[in-house]
Structures are given as structure tokens and as C-alpha cells.
N, C-alpha and C. Protein backbone atom coordinates (compact mmCIF):
# COMPACT_ATOMS: atom_id res chain seq x y z
N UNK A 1 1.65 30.79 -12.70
CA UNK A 1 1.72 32.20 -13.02
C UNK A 1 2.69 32.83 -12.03
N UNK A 2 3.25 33.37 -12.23
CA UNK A 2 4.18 34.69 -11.87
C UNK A 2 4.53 36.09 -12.21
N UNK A 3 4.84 36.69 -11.07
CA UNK A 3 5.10 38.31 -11.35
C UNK A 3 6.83 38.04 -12.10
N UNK A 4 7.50 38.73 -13.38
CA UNK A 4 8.47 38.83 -13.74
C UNK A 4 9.18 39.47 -14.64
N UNK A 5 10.11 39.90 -15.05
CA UNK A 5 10.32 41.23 -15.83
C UNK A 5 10.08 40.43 -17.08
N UNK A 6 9.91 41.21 -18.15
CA UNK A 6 9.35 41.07 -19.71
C UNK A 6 10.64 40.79 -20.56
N UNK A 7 10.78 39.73 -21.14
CA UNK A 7 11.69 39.56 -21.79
C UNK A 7 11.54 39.38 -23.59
N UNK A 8 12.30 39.71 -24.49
CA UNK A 8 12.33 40.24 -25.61
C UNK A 8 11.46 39.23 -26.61
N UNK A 9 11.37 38.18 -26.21
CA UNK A 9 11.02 37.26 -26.61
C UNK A 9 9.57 36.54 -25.96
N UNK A 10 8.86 36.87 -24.90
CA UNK A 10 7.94 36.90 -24.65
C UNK A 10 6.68 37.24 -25.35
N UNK A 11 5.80 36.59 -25.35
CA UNK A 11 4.62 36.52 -26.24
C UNK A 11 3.48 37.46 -25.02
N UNK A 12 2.72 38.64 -25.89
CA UNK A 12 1.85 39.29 -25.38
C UNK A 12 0.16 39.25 -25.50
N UNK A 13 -0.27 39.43 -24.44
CA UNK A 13 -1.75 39.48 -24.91
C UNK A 13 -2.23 40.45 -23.79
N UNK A 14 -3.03 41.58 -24.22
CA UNK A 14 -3.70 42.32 -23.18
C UNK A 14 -5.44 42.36 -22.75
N UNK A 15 -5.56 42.33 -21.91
CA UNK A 15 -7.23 42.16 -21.42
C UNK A 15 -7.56 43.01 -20.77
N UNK A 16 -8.98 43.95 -20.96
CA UNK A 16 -9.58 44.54 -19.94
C UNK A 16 -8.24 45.33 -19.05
N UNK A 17 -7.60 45.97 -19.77
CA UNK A 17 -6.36 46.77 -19.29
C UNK A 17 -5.22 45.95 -18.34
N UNK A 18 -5.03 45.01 -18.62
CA UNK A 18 -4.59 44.10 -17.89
C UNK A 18 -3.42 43.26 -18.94
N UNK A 19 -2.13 42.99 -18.66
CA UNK A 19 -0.92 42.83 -19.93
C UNK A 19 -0.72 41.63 -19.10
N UNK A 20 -0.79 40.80 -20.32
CA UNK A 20 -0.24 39.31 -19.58
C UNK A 20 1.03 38.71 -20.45
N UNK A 21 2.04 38.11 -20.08
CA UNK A 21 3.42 38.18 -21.02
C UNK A 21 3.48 36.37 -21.03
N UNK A 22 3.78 35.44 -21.81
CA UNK A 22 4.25 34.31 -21.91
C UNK A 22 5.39 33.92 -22.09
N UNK A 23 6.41 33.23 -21.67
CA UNK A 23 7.05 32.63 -22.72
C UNK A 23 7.11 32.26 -23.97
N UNK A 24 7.73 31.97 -24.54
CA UNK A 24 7.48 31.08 -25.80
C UNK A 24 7.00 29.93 -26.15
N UNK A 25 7.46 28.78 -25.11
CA UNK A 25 7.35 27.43 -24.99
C UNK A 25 6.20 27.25 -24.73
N UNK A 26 5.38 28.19 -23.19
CA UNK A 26 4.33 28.35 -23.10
C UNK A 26 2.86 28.56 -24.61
N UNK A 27 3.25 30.03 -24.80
CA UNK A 27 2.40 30.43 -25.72
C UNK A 27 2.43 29.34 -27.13
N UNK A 28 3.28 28.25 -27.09
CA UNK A 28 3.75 26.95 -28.18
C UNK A 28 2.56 25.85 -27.96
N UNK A 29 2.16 25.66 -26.56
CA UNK A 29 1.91 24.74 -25.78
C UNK A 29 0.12 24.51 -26.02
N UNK A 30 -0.12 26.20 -26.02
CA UNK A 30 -1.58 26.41 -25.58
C UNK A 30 -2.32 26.93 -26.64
N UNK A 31 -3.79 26.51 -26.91
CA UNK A 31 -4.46 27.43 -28.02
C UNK A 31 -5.76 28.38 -26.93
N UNK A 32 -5.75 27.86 -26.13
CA UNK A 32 -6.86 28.49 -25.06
C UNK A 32 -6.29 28.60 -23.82
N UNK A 33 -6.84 30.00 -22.93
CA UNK A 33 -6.25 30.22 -21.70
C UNK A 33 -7.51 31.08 -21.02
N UNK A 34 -8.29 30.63 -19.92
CA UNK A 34 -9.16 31.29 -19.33
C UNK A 34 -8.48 31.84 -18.00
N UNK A 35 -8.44 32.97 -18.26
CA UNK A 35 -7.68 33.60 -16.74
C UNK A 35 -9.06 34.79 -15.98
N UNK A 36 -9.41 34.22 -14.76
CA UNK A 36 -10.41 34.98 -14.04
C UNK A 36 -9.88 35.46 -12.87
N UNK A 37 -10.24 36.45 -12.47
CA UNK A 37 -10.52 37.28 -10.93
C UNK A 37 -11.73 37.19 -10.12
N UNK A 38 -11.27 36.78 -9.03
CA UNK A 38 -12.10 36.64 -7.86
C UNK A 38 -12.17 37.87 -6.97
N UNK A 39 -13.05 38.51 -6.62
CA UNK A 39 -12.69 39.64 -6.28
C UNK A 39 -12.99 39.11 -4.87
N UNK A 40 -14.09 38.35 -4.39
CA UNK A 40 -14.03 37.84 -2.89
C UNK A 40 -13.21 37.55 -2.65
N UNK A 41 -11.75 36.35 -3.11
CA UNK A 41 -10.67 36.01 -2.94
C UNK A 41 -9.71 36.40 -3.62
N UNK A 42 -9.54 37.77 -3.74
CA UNK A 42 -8.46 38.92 -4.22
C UNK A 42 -7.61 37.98 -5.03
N UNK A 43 -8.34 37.06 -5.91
CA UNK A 43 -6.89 36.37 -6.95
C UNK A 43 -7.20 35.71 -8.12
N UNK A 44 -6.27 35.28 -9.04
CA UNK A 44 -6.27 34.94 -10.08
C UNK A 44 -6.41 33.76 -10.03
N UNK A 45 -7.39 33.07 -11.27
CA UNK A 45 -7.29 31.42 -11.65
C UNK A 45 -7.12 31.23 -12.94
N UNK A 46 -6.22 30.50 -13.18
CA UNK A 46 -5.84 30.30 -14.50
C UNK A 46 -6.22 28.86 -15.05
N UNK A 47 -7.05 28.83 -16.33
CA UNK A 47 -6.96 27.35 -16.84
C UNK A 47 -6.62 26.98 -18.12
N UNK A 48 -6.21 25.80 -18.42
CA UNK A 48 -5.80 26.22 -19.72
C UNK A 48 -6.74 24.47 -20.07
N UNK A 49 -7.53 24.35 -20.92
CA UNK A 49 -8.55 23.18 -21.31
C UNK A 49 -7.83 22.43 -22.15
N UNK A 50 -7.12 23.14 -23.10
CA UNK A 50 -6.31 22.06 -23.97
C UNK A 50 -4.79 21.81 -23.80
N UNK A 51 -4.15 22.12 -22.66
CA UNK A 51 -3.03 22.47 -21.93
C UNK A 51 -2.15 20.94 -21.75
N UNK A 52 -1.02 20.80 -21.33
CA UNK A 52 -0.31 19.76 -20.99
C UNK A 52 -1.14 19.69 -19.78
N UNK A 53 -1.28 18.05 -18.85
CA UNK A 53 -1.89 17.67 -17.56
C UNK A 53 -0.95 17.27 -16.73
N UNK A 54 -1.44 17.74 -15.56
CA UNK A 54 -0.51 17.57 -14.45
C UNK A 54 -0.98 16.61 -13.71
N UNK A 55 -0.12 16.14 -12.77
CA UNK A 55 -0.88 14.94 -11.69
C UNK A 55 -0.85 15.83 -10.28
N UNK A 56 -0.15 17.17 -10.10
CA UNK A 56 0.20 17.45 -9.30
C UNK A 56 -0.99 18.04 -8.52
């Protein structure tokens, strides 16, 4: 995830007043995306269950 300007072609979804922007390739990739806030640890976790896997 990253902060970045919105481009024309970016795929949108908004939550709980909150605008989240994708790519294309991305939003191609994924049918599910659980994105939570931690408010003890002031941050975002993102998962995606049916997502490409990383080893990283």
C-alpha cells in the first residue's frame, strides 16, 4: 500500500469514509481485500486471501 495521486484509470472503492484507489492490474488480480486499522498501532493491515503469494 501507498500514499499516491489518483490516476484516470484507477479502480475505486470507498469505506467507512475512507477512499481507497487501485490500479488496474491490481483490482484484475483480487476478488477479496480485508483492509483493517489498528488504532493501538496507528496503522493499516492489508490482506488479500485469494491474492498472488509472496515468499517475501
Amino acid at each position: 500500500m501507498t500514499l499516491d495521486e489518483s490516476n484516470a484509470n484507477d479502480k475505486q472503492l470507498e469505506a467507512k469514509g475512507l477512499r481507497f484507489l487501485f490500479d488496474p492490474f491490481v483490482a484484475s488480480q483480487v476478488d477479496e481485500i480485508h483492509i483493517d486499522y489498528d488504532e493501538a498501532e496507528d496503522n493499516f493491515s492489508v490482506r488479500v486471501p485469494n491474492g498472488p503469494q509472496s515468499s517475501c
